[in-house]
C-alpha atoms as a PDB file:
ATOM      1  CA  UNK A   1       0.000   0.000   0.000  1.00  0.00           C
ATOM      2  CA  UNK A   2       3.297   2.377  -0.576  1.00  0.00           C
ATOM      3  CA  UNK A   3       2.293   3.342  -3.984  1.00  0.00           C
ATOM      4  CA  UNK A   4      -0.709   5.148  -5.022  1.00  0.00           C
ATOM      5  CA  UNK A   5      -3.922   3.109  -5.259  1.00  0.00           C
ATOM      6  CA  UNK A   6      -5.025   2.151  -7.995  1.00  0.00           C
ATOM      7  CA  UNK A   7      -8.950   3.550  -8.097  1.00  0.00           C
ATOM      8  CA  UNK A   8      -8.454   6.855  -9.597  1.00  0.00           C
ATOM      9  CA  UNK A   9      -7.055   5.808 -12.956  1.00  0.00           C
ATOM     10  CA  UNK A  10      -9.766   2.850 -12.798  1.00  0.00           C
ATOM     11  CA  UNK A  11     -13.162   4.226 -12.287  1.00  0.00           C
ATOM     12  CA  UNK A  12     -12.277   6.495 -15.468  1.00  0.00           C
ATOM     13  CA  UNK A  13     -12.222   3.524 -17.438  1.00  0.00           C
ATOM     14  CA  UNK A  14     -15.175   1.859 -16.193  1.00  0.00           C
ATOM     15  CA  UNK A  15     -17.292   4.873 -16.229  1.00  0.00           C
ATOM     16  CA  UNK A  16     -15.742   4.632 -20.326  1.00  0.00           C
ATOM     17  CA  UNK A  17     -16.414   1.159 -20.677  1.00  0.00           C
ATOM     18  CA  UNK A  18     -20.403   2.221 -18.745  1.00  0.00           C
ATOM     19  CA  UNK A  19     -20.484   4.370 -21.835  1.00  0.00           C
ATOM     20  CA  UNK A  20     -19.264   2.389 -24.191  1.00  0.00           C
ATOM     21  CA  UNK A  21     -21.855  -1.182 -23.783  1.00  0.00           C
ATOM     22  CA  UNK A  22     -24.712   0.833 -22.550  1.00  0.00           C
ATOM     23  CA  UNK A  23     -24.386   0.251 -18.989  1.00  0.00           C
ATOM     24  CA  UNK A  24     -26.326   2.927 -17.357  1.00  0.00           C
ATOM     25  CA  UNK A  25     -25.845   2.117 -13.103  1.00  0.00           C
ATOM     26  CA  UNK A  26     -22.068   1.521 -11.615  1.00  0.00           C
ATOM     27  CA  UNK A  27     -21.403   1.242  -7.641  1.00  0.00           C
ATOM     28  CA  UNK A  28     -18.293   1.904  -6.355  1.00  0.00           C
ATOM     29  CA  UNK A  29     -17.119   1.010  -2.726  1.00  0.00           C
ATOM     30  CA  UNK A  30     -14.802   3.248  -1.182  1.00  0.00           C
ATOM     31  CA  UNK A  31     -13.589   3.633   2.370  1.00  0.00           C
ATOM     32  CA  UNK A  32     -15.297   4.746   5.156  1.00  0.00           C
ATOM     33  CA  UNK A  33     -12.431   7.328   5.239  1.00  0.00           C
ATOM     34  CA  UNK A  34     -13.076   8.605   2.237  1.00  0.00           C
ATOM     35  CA  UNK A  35     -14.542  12.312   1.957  1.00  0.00           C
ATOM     36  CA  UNK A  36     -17.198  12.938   0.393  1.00  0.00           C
ATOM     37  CA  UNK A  37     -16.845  16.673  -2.307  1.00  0.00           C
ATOM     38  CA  UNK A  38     -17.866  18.930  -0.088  1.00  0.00           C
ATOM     39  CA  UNK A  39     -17.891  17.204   3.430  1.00  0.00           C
ATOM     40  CA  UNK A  40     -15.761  19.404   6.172  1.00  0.00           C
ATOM     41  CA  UNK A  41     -13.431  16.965   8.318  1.00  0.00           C
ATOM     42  CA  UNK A  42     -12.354  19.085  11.398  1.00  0.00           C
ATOM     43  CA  UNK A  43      -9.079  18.525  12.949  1.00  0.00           C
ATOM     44  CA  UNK A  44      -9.615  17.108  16.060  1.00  0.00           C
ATOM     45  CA  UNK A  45     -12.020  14.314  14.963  1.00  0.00           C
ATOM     46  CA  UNK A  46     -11.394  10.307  14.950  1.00  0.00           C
ATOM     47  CA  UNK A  47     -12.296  10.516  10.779  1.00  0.00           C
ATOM     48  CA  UNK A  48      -8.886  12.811  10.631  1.00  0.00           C
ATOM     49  CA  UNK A  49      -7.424  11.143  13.263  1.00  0.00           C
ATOM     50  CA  UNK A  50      -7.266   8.229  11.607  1.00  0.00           C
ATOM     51  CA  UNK A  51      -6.643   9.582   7.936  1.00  0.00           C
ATOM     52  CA  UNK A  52      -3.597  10.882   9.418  1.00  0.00           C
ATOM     53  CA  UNK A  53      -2.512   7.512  10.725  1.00  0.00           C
ATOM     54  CA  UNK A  54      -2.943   5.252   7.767  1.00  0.00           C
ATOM     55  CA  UNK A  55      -1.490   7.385   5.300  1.00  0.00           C
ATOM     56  CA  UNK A  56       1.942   8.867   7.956  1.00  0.00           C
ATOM     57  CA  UNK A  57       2.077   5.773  10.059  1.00  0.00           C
ATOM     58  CA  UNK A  58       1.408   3.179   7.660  1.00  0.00           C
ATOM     59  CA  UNK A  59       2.497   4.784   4.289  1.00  0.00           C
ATOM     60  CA  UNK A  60      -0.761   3.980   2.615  1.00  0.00           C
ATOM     61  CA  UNK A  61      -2.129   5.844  -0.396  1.00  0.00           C
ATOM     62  CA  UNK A  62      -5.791   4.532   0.174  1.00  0.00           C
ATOM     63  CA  UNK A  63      -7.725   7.318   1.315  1.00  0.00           C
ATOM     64  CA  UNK A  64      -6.616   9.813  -0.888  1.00  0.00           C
ATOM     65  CA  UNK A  65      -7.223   7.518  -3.828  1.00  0.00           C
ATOM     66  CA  UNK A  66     -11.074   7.453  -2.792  1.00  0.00           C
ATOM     67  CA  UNK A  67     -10.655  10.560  -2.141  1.00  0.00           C
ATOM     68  CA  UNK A  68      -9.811  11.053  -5.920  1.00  0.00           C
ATOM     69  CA  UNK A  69     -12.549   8.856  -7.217  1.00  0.00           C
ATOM     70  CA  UNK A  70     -15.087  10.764  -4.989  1.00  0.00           C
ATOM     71  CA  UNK A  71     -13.939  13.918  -7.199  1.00  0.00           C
ATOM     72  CA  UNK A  72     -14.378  12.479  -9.992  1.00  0.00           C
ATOM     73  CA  UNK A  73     -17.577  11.023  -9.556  1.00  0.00           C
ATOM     74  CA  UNK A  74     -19.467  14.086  -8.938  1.00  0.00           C
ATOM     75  CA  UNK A  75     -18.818  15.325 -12.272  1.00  0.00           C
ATOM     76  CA  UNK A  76     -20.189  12.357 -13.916  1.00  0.00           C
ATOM     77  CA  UNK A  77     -24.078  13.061 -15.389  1.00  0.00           C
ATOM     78  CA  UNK A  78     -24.562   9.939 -17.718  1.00  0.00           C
ATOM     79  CA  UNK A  79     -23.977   7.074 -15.719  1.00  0.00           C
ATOM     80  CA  UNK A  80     -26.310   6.443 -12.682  1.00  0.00           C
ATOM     81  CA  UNK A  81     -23.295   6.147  -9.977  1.00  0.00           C
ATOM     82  CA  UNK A  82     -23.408   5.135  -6.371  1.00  0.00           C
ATOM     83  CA  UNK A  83     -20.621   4.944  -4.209  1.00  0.00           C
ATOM     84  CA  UNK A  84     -20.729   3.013  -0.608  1.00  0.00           C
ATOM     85  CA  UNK A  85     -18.569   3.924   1.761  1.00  0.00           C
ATOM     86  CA  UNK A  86     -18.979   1.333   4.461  1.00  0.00           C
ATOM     87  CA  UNK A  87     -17.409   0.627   7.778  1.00  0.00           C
ATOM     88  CA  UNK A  88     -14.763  -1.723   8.565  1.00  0.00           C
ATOM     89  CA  UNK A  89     -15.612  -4.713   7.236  1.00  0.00           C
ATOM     90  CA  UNK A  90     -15.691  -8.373   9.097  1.00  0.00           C
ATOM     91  CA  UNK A  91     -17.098 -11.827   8.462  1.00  0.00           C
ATOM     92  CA  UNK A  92     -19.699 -13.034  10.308  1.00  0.00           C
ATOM     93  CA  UNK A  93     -23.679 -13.277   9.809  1.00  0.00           C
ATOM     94  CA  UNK A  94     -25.823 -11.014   8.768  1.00  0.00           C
ATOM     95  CA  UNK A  95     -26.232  -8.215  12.258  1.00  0.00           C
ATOM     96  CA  UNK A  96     -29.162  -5.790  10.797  1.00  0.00           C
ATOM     97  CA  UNK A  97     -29.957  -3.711   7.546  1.00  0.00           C
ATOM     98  CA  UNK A  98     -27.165  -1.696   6.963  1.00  0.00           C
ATOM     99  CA  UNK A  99     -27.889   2.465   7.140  1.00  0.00           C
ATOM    100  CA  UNK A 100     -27.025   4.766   4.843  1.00  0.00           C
ATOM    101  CA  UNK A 101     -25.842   7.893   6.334  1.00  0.00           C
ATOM    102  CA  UNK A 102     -24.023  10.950   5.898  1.00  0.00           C
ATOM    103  CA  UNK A 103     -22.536  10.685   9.533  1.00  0.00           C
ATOM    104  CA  UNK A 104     -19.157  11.682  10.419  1.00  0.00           C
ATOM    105  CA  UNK A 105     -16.547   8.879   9.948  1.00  0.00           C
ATOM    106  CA  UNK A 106     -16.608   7.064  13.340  1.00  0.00           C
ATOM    107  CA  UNK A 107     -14.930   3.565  14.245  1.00  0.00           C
ATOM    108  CA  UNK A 108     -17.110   0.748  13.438  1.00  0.00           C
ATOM    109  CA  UNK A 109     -17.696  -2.244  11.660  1.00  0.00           C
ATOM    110  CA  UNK A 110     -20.308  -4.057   9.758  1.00  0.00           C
ATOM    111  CA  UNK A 111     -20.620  -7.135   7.775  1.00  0.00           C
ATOM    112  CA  UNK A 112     -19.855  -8.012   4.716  1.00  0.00           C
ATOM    113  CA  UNK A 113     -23.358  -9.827   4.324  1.00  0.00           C
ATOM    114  CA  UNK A 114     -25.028  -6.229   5.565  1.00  0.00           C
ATOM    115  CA  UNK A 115     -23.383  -4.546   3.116  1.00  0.00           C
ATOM    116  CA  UNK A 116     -23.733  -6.932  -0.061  1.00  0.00           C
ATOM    117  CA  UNK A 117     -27.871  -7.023   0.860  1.00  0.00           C
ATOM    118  CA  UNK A 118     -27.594  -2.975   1.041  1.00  0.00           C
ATOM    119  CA  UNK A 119     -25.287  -3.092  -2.549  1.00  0.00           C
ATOM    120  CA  UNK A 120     -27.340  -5.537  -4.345  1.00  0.00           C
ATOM    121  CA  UNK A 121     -30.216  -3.653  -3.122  1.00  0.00           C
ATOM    122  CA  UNK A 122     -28.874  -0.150  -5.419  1.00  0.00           C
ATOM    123  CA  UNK A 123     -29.302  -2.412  -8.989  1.00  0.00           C
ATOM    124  CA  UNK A 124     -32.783  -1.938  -8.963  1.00  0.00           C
ATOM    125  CA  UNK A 125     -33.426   1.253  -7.006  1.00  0.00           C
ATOM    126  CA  UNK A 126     -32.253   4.873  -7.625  1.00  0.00           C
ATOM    127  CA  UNK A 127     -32.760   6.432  -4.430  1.00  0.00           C
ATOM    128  CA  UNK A 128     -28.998   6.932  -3.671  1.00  0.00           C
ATOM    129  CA  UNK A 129     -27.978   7.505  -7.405  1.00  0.00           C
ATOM    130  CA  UNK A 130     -25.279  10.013  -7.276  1.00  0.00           C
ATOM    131  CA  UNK A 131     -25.428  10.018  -2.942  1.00  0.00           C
ATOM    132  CA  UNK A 132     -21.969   8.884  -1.317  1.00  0.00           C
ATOM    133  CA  UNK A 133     -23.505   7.763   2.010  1.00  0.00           C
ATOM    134  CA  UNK A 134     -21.223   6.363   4.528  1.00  0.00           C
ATOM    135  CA  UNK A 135     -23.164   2.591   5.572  1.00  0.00           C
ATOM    136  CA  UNK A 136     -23.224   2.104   9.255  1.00  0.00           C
ATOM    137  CA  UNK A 137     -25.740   0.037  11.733  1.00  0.00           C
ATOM    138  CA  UNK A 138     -28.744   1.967  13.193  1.00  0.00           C
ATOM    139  CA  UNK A 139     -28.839   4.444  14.975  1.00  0.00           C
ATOM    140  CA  UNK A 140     -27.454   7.024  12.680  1.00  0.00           C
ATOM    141  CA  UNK A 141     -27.259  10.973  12.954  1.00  0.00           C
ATOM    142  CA  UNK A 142     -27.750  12.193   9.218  1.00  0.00           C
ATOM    143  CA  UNK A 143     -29.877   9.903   7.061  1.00  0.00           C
ATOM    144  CA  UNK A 144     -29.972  10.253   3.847  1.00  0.00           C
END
């Protein structure tokens, strides 16, 4: 994770290849890091906390990739986009219907099985098209 990820040069070319074959709907996980345009992270909060830490500590380019791909994204008018940004992820069974939320990053996890039912969930339905919600457990602060 010492060299720069490797989302921002691909999510051009899918959103190219969308155009291309006709596919009108792509959903893009990102990190739970990941800022949304627009979205103010203060300085003393665990979201920039933790930024700080994985990309000084541990030398990884992660975040700002998604980051990258977030900015990108919100230019994009012809393809029906949606872009997950879920908690940490862990095994396990399924723990509740997964929230989507504008919260503030905050330390927590959900499963993957939460978070594939939520994704799947997007094909058919456009209420998030073009929304970068952050996917959390209940309760939440923002909803979206």
């Amino acid at each position: 994770e010492t060299v720069p990820g490797p989302m921002a040069f691909a999510v051009p070319a899918m959103v190219e290849g969308c155009r291309r074959h006709g596919v009108h709907r792509l959903i893009v996980q990102a990190c739970a890091l990941a800022a949304a345009p627009g979205e103010r992270i203060g300085w003393l909060t665990q979201g920039n906390l933790v930024r700080t830490v994985v990309r000084w500590q541990l030398g990884s380019y992660v975040v700002q990739d998604n980051d990258k791909v977030l900015q990108y994204l919100q230019n994009i008018r012809d393809v029906k986009w949606i872009v997950t940004r879920p908690a940490g992820l862990i095994d396990g069974d399924s723990a509740g219907i997964a929230a989507p939320c504008m919260d503030e990053f905050r330390s927590a996890t959900i499963r993957y099985i939460d978070v594939a039912d939520w994704t799947l969930a997007q094909v058919e339905s456009d209420a998030y098209v073009g929304k970068m919600p952050r996917l959390y457990y209940a309760p939440v602060q923002v909803s979206i």
